[in-house]
Protein backbone atom coordinates (compact mmCIF):
# COMPACT_ATOMS: atom_id res chain seq x y z
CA UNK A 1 77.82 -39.40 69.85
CA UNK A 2 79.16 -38.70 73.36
CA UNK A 3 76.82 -39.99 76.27
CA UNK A 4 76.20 -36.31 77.59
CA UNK A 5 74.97 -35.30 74.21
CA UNK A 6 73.03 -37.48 73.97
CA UNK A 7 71.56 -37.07 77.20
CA UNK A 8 70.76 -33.57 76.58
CA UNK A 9 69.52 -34.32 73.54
CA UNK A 10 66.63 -36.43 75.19
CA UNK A 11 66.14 -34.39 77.60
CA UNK A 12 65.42 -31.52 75.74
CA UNK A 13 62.96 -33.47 73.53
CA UNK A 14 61.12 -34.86 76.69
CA UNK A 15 61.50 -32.71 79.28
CA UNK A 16 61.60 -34.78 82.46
CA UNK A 17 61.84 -31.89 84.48
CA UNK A 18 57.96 -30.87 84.08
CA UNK A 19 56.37 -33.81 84.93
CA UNK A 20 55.92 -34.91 88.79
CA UNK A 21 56.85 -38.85 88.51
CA UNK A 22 57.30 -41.46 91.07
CA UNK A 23 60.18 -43.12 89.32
CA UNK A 24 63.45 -41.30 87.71
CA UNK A 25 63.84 -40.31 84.09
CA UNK A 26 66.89 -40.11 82.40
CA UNK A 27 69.84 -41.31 82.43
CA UNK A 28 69.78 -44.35 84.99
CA UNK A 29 72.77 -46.58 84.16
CA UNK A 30 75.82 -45.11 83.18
CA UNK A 31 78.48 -47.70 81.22
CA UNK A 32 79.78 -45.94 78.54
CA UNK A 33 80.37 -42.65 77.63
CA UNK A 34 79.77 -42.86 74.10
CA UNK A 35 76.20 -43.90 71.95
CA UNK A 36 76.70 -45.94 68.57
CA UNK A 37 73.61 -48.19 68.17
CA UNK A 38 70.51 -47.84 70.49
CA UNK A 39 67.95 -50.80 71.45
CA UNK A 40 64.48 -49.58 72.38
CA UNK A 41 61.36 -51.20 74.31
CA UNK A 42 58.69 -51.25 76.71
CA UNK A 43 60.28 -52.53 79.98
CA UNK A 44 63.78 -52.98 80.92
CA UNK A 45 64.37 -56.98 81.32
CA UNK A 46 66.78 -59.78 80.19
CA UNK A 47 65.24 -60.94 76.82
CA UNK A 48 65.79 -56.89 76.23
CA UNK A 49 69.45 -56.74 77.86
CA UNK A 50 70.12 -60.18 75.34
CA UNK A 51 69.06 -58.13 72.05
CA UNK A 52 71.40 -55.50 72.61
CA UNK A 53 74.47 -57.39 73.23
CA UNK A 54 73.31 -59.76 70.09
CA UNK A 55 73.02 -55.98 68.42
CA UNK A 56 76.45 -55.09 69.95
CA UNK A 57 74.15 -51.64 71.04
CA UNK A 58 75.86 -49.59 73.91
CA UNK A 59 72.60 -48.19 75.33
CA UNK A 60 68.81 -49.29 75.98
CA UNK A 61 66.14 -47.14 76.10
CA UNK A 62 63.13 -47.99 77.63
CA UNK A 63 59.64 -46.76 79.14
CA UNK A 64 59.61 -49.04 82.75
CA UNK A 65 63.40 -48.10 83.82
CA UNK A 66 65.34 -50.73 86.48
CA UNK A 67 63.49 -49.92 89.91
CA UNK A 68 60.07 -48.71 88.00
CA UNK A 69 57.57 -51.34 89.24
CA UNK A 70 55.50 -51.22 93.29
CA UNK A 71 58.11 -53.16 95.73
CA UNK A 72 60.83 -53.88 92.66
CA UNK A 73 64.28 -54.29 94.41
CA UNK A 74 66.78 -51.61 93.94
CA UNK A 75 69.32 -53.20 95.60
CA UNK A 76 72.44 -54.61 93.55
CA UNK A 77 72.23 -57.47 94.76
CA UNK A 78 69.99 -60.80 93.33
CA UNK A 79 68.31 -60.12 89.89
CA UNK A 80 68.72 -56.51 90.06
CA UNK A 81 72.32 -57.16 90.42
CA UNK A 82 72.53 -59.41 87.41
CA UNK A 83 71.80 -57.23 85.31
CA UNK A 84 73.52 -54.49 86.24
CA UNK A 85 76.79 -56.46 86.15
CA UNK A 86 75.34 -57.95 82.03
CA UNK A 87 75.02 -53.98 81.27
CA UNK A 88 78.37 -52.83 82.64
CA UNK A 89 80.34 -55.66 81.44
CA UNK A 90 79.08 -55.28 77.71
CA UNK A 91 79.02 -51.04 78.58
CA UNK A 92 75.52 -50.79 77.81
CA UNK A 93 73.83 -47.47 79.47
CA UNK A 94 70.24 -47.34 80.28
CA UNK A 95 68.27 -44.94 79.98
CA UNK A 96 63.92 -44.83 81.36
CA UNK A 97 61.47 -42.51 80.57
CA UNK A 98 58.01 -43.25 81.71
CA UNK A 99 55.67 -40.29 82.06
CA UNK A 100 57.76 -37.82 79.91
CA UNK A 101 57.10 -40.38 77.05
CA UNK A 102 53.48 -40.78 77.87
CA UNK A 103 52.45 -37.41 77.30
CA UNK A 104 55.43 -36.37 74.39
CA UNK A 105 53.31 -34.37 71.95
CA UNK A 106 54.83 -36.01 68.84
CA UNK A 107 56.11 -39.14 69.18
CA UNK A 108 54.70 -39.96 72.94
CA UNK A 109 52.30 -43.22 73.68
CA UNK A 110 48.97 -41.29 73.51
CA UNK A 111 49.33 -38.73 70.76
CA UNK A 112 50.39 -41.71 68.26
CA UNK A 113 47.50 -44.02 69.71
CA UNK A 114 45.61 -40.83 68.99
CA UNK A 115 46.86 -40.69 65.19
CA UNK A 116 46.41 -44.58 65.03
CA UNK A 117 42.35 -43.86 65.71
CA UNK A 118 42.29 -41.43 62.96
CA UNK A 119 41.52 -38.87 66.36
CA UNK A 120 42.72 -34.54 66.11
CA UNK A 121 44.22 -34.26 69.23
CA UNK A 122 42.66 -31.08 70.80
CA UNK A 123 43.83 -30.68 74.36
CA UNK A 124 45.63 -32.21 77.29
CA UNK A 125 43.88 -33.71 80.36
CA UNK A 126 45.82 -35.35 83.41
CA UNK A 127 47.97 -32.80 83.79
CA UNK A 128 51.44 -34.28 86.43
CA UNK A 129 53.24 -31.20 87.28
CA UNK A 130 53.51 -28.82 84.68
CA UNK A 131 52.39 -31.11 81.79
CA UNK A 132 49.42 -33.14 80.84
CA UNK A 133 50.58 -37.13 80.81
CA UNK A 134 47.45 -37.34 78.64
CA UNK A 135 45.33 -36.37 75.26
CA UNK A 136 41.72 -35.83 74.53
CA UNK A 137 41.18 -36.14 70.69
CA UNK A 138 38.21 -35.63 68.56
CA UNK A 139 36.44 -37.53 64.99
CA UNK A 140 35.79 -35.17 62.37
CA UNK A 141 32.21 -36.92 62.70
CA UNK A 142 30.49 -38.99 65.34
CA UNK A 143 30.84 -42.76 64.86
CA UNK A 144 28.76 -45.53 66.88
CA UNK A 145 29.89 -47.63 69.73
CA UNK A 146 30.35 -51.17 67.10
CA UNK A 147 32.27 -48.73 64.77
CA UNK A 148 34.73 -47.44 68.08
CA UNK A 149 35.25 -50.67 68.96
CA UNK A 150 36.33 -52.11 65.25
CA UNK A 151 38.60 -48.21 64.90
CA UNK A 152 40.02 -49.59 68.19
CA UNK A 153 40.92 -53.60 66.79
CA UNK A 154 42.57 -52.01 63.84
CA UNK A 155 44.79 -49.24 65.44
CA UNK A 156 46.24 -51.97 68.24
CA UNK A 157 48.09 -54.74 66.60
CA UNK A 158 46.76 -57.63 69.44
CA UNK A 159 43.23 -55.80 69.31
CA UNK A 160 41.10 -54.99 72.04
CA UNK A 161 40.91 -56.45 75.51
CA UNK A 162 37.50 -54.88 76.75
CA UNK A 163 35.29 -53.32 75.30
CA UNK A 164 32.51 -51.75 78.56
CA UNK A 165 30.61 -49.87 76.32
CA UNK A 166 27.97 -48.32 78.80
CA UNK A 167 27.73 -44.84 77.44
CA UNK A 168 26.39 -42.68 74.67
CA UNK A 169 26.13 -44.75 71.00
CA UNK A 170 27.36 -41.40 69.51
CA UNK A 171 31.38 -41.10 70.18
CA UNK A 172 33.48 -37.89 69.08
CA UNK A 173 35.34 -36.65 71.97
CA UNK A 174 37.76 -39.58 73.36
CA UNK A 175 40.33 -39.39 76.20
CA UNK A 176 43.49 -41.26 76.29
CA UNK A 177 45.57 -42.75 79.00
CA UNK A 178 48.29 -45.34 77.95
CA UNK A 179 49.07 -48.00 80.59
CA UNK A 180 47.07 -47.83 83.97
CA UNK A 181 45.71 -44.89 82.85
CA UNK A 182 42.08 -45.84 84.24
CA UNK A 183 42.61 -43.59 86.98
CA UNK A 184 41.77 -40.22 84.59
CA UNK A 185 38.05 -41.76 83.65
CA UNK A 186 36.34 -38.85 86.05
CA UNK A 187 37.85 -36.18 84.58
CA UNK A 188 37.54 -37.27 81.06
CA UNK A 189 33.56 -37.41 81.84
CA UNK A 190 34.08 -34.03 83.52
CA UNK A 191 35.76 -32.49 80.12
CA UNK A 192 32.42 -33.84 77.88
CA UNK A 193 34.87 -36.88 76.61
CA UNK A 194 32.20 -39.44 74.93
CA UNK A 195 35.19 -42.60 75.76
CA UNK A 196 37.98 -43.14 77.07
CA UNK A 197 41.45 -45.54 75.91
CA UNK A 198 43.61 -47.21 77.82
CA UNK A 199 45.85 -49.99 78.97
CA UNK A 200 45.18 -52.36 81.59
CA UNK A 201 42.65 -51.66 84.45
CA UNK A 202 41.39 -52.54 87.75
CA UNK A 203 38.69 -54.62 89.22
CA UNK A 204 36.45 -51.31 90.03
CA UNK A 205 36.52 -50.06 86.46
CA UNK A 206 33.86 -52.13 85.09
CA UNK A 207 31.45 -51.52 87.77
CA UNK A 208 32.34 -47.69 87.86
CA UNK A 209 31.81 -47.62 83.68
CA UNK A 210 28.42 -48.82 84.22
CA UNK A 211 27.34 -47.24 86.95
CA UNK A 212 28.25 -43.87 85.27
CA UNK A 213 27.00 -44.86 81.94
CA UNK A 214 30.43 -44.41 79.89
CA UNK A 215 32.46 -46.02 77.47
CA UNK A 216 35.53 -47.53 78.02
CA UNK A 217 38.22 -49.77 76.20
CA UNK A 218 41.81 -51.31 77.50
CA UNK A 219 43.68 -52.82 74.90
CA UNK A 220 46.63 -53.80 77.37
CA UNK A 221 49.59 -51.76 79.90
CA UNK A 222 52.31 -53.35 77.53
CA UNK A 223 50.55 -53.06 74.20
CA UNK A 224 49.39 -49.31 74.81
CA UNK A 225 52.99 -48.28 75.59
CA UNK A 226 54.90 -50.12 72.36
CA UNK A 227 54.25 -46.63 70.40
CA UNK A 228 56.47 -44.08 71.94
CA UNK A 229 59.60 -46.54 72.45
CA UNK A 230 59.04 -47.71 68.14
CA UNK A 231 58.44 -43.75 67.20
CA UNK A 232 61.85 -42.87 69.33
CA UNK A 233 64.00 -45.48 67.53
CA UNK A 234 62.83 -44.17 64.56
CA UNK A 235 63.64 -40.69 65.18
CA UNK A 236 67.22 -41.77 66.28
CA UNK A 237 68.02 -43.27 63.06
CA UNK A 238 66.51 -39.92 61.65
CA UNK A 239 67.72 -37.03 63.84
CA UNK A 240 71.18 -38.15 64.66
CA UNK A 241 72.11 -41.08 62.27
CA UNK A 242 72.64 -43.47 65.56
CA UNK A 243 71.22 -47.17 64.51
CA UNK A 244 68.47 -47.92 66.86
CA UNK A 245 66.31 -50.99 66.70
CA UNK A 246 62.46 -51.34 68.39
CA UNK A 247 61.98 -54.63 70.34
CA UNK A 248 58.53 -55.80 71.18
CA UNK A 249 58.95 -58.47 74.11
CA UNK A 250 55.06 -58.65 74.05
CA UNK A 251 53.42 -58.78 77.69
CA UNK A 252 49.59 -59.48 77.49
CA UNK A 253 49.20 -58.03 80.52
């Protein structure tokens, strides 16, 4: 498939263009102009550049794009340089999609975390320009706090991180936030939401869980975020015939 088709072809399935990010999505390394075999995974990084040239892959797709993290060099110069020249040398393009795959209705981070907890997903919440980043989903019946937190071990592979289980014993309506998605607790309280998912969190979350009486579990930024990347490889291989691989480089974090 030719590079631009591609491109449009993501594009049109994500829709970068309605979401208000701090980093780009898209296309963000350019070194071939063809696609024949795809690597996916969380964050772009050697280990992930070395899989794809032992895959002999021409592109990488990943959630955490080159130039995604607080203060990350994107100068070509030093690390960032290094691997710039690795990907244009073996003509790998890159491509990043961080919010866009976060709140992806079908095969985005939190509406497959929401299918992993046996959840309905019935509306959007944390809404970054025109979309919501994302889901609030609902148990056909209540279940306890114990029984959350057990759902919660089973539908993440490394389990769960914390469990601040402040709030009601009675949990239907849960929000979810992949990643440092802590930020969205207020306005999942604010929409009746009985707990809330997500990835990593700060030092303030505990203390704000408690003193609001809610419930809360993190299960890890890097382990919240391997769904999307593993659902789009997938639907590569389905949609357009294009081998594509999933590579977990797991980060506890």
């Amino acid at each position: 498939m030719k590079l631009s088709e591609f491109s449009a072809w993501l594009n049109g399935l994500l829709e970068p263009q309605a979401f208000k990010d701090y980093c780009n999505n898209g296309l963000s390394v350019e070194a071939s102009d063809k696609v024949t075999r795809i690597v996916t995974g969380v964050s772009f990084r050697d280990r992930l550049i070395d899989a794809a040239i032992e895959d002999g892959a021409d592109c990488i797709f990943v959630h955490h794009p080159n130039g995604f993290w607080v203060n990350e060099n994107r100068i070509l110069v030093g690390k960032f340089g290094e691997r710039m020249r690795r990907l244009m040398q073996h003509g790998i393009s890159l491509y990043g999609y961080h919010l866009p795959l976060d709140g992806q209705p079908e095969f985005g981070n939190n509406a497959l975390i929401a299918k992993a907890l046996g959840l309905k997903v019935v509306e959007g919440f944390m809404v970054e320009g025109e979309k919501p980043v994302g889901w609030i989903g609902e148990f056909d019946s209540p279940v306890t706090r114990e029984a959350f937190v057990a759902i919660a071990n089973r539908a993440f592979e490394h389990g769960v991180q914390n469990a601040l289980m402040y709030g009601s014993d009675s949990i239907r309506r849960v929000a979810i936030c992949s990643g440092s998605g802590a930020s969205g607790i207020e306005e999942a309280v604010k929409l009746g939401c009985d707990a809330f998912i997500t990835g990593d969190i700060k030092e303030s979350v505990p203390i704000l869980c408690e003193e609001m009486g809610f419930n809360l579990i993190s299960a890890g930024h890097h382990r919240t975020e391997i769904f999307g990347v593993r659902a789009l490889a997938d639907k590569v291989q389905k949609d357009l015939g294009i081998p594509a691989r999933f590579v977990d480089i797991d980060n506890p974090v």
